[in-house]
C-alpha atoms as a PDB file:
ATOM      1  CA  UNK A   1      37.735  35.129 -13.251  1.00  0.00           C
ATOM      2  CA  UNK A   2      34.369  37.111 -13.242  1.00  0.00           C
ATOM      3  CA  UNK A   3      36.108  39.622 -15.310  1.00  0.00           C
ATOM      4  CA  UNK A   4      37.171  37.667 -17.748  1.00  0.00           C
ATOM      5  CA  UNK A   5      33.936  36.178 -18.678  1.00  0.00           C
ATOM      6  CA  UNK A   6      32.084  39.901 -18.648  1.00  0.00           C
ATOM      7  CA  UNK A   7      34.941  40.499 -21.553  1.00  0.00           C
ATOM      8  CA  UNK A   8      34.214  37.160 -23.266  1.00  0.00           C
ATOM      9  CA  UNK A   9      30.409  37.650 -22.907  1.00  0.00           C
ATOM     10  CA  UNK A  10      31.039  41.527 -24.655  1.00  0.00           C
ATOM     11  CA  UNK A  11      33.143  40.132 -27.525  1.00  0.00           C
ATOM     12  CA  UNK A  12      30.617  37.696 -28.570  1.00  0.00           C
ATOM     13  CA  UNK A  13      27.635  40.136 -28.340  1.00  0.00           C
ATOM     14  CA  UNK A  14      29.497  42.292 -30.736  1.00  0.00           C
ATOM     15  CA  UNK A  15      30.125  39.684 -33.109  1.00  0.00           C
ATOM     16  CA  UNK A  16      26.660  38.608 -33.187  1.00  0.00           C
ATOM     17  CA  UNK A  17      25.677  42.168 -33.388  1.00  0.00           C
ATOM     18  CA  UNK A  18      27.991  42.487 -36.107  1.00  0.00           C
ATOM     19  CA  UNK A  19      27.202  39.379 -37.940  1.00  0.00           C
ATOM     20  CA  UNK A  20      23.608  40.259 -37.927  1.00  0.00           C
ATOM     21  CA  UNK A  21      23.886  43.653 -39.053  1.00  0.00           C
ATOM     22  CA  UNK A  22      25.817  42.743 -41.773  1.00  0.00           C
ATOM     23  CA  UNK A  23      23.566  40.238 -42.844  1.00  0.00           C
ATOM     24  CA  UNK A  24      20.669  42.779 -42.337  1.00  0.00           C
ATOM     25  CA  UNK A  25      22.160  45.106 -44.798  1.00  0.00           C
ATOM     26  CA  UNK A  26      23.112  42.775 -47.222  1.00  0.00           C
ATOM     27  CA  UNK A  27      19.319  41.954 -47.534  1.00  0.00           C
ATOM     28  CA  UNK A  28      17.968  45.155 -47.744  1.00  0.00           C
ATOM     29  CA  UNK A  29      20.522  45.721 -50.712  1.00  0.00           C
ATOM     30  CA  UNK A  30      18.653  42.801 -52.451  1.00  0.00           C
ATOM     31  CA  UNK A  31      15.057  44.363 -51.418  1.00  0.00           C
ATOM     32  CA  UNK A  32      16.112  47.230 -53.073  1.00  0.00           C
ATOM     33  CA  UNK A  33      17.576  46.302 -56.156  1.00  0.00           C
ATOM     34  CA  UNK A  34      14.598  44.407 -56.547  1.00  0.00           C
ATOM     35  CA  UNK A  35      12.162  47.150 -55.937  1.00  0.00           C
ATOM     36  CA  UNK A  36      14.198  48.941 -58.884  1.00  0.00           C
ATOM     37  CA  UNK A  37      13.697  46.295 -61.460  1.00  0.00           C
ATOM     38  CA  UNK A  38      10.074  45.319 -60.486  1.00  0.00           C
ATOM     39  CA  UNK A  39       9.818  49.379 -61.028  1.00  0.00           C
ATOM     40  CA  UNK A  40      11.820  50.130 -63.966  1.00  0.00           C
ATOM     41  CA  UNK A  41       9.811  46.451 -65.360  1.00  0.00           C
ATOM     42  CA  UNK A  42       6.024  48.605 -64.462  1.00  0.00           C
ATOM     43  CA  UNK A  43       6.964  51.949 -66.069  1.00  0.00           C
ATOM     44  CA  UNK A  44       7.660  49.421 -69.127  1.00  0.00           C
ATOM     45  CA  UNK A  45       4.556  48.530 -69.133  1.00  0.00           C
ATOM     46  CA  UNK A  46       2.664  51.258 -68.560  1.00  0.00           C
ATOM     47  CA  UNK A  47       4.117  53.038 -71.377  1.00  0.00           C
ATOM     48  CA  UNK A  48       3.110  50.436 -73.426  1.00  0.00           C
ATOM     49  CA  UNK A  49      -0.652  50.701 -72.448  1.00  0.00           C
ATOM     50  CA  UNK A  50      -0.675  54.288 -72.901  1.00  0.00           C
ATOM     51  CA  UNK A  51       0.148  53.973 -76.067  1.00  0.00           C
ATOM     52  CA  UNK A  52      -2.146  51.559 -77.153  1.00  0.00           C
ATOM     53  CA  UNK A  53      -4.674  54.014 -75.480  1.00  0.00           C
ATOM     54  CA  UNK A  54      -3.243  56.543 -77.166  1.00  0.00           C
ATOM     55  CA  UNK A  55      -3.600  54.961 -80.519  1.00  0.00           C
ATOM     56  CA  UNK A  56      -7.218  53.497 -80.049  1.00  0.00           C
ATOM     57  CA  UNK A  57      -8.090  57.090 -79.196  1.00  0.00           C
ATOM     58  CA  UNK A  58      -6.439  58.853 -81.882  1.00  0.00           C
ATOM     59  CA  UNK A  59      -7.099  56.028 -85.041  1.00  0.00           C
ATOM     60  CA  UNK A  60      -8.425  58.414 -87.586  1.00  0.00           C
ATOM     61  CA  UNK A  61      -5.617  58.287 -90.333  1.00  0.00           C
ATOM     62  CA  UNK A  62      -2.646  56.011 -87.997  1.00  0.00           C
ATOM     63  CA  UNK A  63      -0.949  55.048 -90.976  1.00  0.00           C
ATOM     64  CA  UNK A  64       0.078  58.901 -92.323  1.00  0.00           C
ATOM     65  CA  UNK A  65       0.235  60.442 -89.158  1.00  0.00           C
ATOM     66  CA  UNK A  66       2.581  57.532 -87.330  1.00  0.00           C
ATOM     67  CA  UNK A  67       6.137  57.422 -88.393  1.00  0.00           C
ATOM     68  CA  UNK A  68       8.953  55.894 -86.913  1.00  0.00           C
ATOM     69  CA  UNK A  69      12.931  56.085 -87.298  1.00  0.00           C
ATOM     70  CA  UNK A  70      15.588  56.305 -85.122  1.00  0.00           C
ATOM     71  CA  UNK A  71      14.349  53.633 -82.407  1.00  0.00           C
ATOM     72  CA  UNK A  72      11.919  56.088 -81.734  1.00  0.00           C
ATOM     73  CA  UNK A  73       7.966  55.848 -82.288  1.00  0.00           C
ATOM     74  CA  UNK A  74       6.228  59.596 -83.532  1.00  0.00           C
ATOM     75  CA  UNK A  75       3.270  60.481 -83.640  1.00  0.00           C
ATOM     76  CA  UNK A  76       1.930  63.857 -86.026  1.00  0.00           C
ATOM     77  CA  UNK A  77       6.315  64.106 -85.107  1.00  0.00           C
ATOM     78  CA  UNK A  78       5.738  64.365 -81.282  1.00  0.00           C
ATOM     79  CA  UNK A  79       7.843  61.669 -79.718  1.00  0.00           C
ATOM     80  CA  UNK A  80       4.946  58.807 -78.679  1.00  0.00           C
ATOM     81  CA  UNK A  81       7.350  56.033 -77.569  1.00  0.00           C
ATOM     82  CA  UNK A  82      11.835  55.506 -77.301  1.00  0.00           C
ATOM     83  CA  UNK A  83      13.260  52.318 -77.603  1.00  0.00           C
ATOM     84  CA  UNK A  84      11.276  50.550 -79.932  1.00  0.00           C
ATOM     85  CA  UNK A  85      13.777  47.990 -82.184  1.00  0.00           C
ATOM     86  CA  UNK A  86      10.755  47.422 -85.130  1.00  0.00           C
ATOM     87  CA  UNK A  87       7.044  49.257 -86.203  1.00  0.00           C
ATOM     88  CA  UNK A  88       4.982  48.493 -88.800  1.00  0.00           C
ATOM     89  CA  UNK A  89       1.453  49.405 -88.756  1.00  0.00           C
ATOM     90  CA  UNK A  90      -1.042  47.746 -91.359  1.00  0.00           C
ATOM     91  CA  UNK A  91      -4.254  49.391 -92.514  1.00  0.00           C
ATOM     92  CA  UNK A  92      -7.664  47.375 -93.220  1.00  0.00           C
ATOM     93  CA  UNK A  93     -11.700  48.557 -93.872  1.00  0.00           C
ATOM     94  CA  UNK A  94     -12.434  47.894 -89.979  1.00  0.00           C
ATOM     95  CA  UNK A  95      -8.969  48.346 -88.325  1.00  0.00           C
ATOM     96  CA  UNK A  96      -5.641  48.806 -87.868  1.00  0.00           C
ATOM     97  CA  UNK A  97      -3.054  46.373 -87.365  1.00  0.00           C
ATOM     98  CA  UNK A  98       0.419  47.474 -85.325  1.00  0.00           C
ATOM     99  CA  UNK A  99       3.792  45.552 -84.802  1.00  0.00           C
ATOM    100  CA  UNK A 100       6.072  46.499 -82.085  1.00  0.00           C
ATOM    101  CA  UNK A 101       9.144  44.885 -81.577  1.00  0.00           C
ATOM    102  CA  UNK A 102      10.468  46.005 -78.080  1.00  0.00           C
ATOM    103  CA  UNK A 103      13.500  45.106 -76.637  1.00  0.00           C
ATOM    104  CA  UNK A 104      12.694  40.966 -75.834  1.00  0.00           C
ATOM    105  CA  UNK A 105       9.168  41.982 -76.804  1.00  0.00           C
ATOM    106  CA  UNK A 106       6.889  41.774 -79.561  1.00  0.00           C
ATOM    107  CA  UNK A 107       3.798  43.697 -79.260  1.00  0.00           C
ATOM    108  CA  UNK A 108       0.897  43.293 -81.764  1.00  0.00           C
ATOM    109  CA  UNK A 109      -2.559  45.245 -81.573  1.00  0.00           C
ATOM    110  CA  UNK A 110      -5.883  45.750 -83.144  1.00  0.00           C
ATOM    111  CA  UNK A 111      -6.867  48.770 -83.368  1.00  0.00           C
ATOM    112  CA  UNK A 112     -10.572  49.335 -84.504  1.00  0.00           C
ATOM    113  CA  UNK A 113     -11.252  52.668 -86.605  1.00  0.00           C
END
């Protein structure tokens, strides 16, 4: 009889064991995936900083030395930013004005000259 319950007692521990192993890896798979967006989500972003610090530190003559085609943003044609669905950049006495249209995004700055 004592045996018997020693084997019972081991089979349950293992399924437990099991069960919350299982369960533990199954969450860090979510942790993770999560981490990846929130990461993928930052570089976004700060891409999209750097080059509106790019532009308010370069805005002597934006509007000939910008071009875009291709998706693709260029600057003086050095690549400046990838993915970008729509640009247009408008030119005033005091400043610049710049559309962006970025995948689910639409960006617009001021850019004083």
């Amino acid at each position: 009889m004592k045996k018997a319950f020693s084997l019972f007692e081991v089979i349950f521990t293992t399924v437990i064991a099991s069960i919350i192993t299982i369960s533990s890896i199954y969450y860090l798979k979510d942790i993770v995936s999560l981490n990846k967006s929130n990461l993928e989500n930052e570089i976004k972003n700060i891409n999209i900083i750097n080059t509106k610090m790019f532009f308010e530190r370069n805005n002597e003559n934006l509007l000939s030395k910008t071009s875009f085609s291709n998706n693709s943003l260029y600057y003086e044609n050095s690549l400046l930013m990838e993915n970008v669905n729509d640009f247009s950049i408008t030119q005033n006495e005091k400043y610049y004005e710049i559309k962006l249209n970025l995948q689910n995004q639409n960006i617009n700055w001021i850019i004083s000259k």
